[in-house]
Protein backbone atom coordinates (compact mmCIF):
# COMPACT_ATOMS: atom_id res chain seq x y z
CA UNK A 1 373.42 -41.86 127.48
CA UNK A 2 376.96 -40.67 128.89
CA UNK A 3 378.53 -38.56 131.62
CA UNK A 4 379.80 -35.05 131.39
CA UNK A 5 383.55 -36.43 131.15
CA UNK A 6 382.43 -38.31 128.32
CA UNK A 7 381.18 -35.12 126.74
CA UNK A 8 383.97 -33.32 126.95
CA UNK A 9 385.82 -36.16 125.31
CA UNK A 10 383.68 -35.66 122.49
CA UNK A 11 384.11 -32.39 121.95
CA UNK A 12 387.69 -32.16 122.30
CA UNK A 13 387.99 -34.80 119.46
CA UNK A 14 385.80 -33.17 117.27
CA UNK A 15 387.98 -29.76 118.24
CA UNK A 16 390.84 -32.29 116.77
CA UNK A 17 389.03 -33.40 113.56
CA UNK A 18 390.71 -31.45 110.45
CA UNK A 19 387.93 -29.97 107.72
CA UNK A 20 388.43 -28.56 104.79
CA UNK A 21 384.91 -26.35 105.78
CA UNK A 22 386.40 -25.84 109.28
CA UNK A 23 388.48 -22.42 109.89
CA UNK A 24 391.27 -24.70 112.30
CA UNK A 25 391.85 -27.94 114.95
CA UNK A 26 393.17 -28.53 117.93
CA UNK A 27 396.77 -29.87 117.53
CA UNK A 28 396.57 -33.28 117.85
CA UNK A 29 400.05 -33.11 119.65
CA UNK A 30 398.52 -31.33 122.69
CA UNK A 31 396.73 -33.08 125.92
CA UNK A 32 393.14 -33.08 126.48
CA UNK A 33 391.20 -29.95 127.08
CA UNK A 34 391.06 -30.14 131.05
CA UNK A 35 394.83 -31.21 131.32
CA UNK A 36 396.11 -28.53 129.36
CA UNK A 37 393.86 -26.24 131.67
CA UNK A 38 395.20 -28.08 134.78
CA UNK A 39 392.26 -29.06 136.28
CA UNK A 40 391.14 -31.71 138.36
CA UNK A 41 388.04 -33.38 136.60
CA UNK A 42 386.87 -34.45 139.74
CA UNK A 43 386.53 -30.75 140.85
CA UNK A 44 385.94 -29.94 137.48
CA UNK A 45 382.87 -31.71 138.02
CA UNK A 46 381.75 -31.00 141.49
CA UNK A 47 381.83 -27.67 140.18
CA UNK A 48 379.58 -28.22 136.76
CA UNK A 49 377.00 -30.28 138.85
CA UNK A 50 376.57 -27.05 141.68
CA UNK A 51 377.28 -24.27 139.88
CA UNK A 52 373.92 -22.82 139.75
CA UNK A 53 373.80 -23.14 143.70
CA UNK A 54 377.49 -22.17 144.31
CA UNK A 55 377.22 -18.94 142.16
CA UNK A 56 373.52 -17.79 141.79
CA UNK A 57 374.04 -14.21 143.17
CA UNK A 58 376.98 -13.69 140.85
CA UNK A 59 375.75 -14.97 137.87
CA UNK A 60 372.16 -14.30 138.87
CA UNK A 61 369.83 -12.65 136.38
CA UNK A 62 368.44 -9.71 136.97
CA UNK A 63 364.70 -9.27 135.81
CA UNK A 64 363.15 -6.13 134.50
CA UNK A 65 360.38 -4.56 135.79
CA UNK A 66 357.54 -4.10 132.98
């Protein structure tokens, strides 16, 4: 098993890999996902692990009445 950082790792390589069934890649020239995005991973994080608490009234859903 392996973290969330680890993760995102992953799938900013694979955005990297070149295909000749894939439409484009990430540059290989550019910095990782979260640097190019400027954010902390630490807070990055923090914010992945409580998001459900931190923003369940915006992101809430709304249930229909049958």
């Amino acid at each position: 098993m392996f973290g969330i950082a680890d993760y995102i790792d992953l799938v900013d390589w694979t955005g990297r890999a070149i295909r000749d069934d894939k439409r484009g890649a990430i540059a290989t020239h550019l910095p990782l996902i979260l640097e190019r995005l400027n954010i902390d991973i630490d807070a990055w994080l923090l914010q992945t692990q409580h998001f459900e608490r931190e923003y369940q009234t915006l992101f809430a859903k709304h249930r229909q009445r049958p």
